[in-house]
N, C-alpha and C. Protein backbone atom coordinates (compact mmCIF):
# COMPACT_ATOMS: atom_id res chain seq x y z
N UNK A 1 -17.76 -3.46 -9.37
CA UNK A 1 -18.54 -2.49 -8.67
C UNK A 1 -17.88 -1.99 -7.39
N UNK A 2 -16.37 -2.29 -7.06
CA UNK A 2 -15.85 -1.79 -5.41
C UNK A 2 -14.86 -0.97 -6.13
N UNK A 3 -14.45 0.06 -5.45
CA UNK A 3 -13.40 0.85 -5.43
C UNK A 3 -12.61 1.05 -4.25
N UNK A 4 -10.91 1.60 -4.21
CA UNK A 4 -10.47 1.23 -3.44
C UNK A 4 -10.45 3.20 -2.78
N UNK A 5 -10.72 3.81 -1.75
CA UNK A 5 -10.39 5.19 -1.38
C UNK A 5 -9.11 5.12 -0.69
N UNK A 6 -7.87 5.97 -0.88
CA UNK A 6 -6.72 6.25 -0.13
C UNK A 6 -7.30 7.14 0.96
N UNK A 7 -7.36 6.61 2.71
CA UNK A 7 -7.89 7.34 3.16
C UNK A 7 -6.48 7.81 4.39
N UNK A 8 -5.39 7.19 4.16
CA UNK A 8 -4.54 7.78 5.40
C UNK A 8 -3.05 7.06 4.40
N UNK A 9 -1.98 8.22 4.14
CA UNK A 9 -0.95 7.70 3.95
C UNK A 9 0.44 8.44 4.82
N UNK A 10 1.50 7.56 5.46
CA UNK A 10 2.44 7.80 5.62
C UNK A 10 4.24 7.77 5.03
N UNK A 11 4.67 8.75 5.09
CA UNK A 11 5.95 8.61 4.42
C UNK A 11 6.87 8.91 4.74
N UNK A 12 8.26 7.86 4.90
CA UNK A 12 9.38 8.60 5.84
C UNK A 12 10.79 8.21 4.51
N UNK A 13 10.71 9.40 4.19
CA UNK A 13 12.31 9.39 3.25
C UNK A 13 13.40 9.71 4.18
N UNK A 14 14.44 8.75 3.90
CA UNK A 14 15.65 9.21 5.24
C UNK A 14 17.31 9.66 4.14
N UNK A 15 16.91 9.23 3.03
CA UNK A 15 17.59 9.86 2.05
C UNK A 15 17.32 9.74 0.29
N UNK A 16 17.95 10.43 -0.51
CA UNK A 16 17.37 9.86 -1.75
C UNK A 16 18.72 9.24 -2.54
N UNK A 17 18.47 8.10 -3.85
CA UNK A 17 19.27 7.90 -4.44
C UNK A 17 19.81 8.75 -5.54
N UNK A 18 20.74 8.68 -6.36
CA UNK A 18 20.72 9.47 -7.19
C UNK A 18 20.37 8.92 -8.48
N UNK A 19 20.18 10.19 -9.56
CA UNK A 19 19.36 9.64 -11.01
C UNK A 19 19.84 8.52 -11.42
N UNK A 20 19.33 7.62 -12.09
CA UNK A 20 19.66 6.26 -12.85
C UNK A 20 20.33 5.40 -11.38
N UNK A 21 20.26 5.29 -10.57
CA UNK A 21 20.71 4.21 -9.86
C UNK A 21 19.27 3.65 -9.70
N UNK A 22 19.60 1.99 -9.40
CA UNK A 22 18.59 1.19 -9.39
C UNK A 22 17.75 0.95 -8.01
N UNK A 23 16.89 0.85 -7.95
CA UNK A 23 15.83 1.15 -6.74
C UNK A 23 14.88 -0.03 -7.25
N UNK A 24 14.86 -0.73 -5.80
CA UNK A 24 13.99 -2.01 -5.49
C UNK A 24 12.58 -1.27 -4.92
N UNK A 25 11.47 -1.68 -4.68
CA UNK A 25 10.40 -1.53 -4.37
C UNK A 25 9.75 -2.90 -3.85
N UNK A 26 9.32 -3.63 -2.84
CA UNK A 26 8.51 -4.00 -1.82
C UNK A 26 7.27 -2.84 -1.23
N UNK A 27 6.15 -3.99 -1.28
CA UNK A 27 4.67 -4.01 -0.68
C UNK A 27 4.80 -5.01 -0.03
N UNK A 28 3.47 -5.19 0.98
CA UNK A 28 3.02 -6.54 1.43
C UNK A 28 1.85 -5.60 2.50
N UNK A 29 0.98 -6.65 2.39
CA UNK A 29 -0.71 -6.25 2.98
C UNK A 29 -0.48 -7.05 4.58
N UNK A 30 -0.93 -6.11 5.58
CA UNK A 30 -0.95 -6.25 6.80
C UNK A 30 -2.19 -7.20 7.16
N UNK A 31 -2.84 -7.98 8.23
CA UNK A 31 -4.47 -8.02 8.18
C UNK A 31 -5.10 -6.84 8.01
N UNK A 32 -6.42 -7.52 8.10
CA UNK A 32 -7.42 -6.33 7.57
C UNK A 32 -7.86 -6.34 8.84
N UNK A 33 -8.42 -4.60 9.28
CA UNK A 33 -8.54 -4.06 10.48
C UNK A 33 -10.11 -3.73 9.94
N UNK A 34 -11.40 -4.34 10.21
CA UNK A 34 -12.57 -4.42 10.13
C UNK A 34 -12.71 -4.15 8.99
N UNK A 35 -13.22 -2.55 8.32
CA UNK A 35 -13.14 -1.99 7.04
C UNK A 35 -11.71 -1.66 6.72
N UNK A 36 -11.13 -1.75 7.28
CA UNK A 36 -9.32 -0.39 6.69
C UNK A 36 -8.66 -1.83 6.22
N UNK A 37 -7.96 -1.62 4.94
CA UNK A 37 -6.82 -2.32 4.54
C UNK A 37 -5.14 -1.79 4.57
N UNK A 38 -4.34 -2.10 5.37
CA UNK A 38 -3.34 -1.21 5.42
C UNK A 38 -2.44 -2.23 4.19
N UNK A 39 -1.46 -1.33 3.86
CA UNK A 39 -0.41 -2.23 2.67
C UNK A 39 0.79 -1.02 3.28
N UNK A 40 1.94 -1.84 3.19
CA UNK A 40 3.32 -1.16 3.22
C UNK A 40 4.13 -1.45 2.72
N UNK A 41 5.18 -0.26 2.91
CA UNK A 41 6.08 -0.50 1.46
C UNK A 41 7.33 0.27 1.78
N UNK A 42 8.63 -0.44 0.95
CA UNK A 42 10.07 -0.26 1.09
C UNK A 42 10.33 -0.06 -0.18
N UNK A 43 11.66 1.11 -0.27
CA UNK A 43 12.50 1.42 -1.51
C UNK A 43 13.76 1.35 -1.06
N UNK A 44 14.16 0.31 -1.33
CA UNK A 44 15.82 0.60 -1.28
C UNK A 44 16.45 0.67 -2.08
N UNK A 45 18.08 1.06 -2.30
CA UNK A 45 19.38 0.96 -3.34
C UNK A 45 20.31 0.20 -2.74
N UNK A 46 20.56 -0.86 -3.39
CA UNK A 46 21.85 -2.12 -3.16
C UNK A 46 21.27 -2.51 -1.36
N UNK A 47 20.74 -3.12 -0.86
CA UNK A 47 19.72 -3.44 -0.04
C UNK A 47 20.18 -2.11 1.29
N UNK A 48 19.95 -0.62 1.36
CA UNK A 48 20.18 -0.42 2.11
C UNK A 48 18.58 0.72 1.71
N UNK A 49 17.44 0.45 3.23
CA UNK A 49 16.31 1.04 2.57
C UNK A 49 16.22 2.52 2.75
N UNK A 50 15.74 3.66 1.65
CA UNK A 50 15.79 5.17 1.67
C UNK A 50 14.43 5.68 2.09
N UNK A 51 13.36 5.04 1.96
CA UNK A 51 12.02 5.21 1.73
C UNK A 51 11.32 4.15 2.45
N UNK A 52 10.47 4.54 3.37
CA UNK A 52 9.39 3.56 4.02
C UNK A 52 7.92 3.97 4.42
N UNK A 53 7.16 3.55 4.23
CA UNK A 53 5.71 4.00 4.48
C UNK A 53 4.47 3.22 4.50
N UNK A 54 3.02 3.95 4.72
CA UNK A 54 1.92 2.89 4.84
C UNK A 54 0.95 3.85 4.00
N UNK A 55 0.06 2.58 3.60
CA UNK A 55 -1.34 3.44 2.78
C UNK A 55 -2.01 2.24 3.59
N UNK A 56 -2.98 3.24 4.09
CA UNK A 56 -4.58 2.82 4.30
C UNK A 56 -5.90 2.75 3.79
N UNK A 57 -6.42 1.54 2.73
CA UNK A 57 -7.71 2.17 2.17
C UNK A 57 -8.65 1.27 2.60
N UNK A 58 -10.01 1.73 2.26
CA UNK A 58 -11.53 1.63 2.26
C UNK A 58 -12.13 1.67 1.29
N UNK A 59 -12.62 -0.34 1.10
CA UNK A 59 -13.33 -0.84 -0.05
C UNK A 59 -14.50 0.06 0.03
N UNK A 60 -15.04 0.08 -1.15
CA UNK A 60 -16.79 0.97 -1.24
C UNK A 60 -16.77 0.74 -2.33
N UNK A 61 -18.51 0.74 -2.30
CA UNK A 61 -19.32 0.49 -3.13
C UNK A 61 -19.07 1.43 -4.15
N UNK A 62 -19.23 1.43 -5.66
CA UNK A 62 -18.88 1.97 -6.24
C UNK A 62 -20.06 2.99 -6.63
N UNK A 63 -21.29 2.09 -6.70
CA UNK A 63 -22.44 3.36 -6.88
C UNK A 63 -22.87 4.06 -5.66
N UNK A 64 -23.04 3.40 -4.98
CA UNK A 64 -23.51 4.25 -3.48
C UNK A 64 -22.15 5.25 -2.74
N UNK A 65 -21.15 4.74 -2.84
CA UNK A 65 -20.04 5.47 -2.23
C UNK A 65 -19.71 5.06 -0.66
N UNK A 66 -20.50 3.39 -0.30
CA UNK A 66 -20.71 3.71 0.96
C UNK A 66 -19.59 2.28 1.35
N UNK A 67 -18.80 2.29 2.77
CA UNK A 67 -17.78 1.12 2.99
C UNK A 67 -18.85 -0.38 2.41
N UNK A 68 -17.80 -0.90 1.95
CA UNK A 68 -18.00 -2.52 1.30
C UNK A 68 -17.70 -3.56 2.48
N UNK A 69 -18.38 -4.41 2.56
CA UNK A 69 -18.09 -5.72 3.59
C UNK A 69 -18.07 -6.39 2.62
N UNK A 70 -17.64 -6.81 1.35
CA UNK A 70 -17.45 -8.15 0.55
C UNK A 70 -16.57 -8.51 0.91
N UNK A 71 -16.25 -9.96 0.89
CA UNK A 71 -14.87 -10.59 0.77
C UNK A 71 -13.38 -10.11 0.52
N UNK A 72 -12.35 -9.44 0.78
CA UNK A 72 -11.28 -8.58 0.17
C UNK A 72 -10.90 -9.30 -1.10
N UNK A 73 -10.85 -8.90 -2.36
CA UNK A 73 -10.21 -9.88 -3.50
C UNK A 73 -8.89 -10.30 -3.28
N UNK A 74 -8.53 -11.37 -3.79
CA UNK A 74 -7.44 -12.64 -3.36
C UNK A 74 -6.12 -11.52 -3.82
N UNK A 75 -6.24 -10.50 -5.26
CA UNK A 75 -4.93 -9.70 -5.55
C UNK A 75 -4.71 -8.91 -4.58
N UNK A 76 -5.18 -8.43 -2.96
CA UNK A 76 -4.89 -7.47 -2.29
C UNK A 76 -3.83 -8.23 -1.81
N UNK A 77 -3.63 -9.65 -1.79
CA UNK A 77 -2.82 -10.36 -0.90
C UNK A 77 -1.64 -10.42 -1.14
N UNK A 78 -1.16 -10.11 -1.98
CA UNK A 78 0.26 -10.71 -3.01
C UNK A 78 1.11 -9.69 -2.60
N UNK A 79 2.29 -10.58 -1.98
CA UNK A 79 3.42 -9.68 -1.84
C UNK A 79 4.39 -8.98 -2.87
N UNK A 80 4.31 -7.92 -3.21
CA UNK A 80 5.66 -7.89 -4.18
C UNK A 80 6.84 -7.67 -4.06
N UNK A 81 7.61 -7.88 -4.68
CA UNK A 81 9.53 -7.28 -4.61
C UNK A 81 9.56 -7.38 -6.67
């Protein structure tokens, strides 16, 4: 019954790779700022990073539409690479 809204994203490309070269991707979740969940994230090629940015969202209720105070679920936590 929660959904997640993208309510603020940032993006800073400082160059791009070219087609078929291999590109890493990193997340990892910041604390949680009352309601806002921020998560950020890296793209690099051969560890040098091209791409960096943030998404900000807001749990809500799924029928009402209105911010969620439940517990954040344990998968917001997980870092990836």
């Amino acid at each position: 019954g929660l959904i997640w809204a993208l309510i603020r994203q940032r993006l800073e490309v400082t160059w791009l790779p070219q087609w078929g070269q291999r590109v890493k991707v990193r997340t990892w979740l910041r604390p949680a700022e009352g309601l806002l969940v921020t998560r950020d994230f890296s793209f690099s090629h051969e560890e040098r990073t091209f791409c960096q940015g943030t998404t900000q969202y807001l749990m809500m209720e799924q029928t009402t539409r209105r911010p969620s105070r439940a517990p954040l679920p344990d998968e917001v936590f997980y870092t990836l690479e």
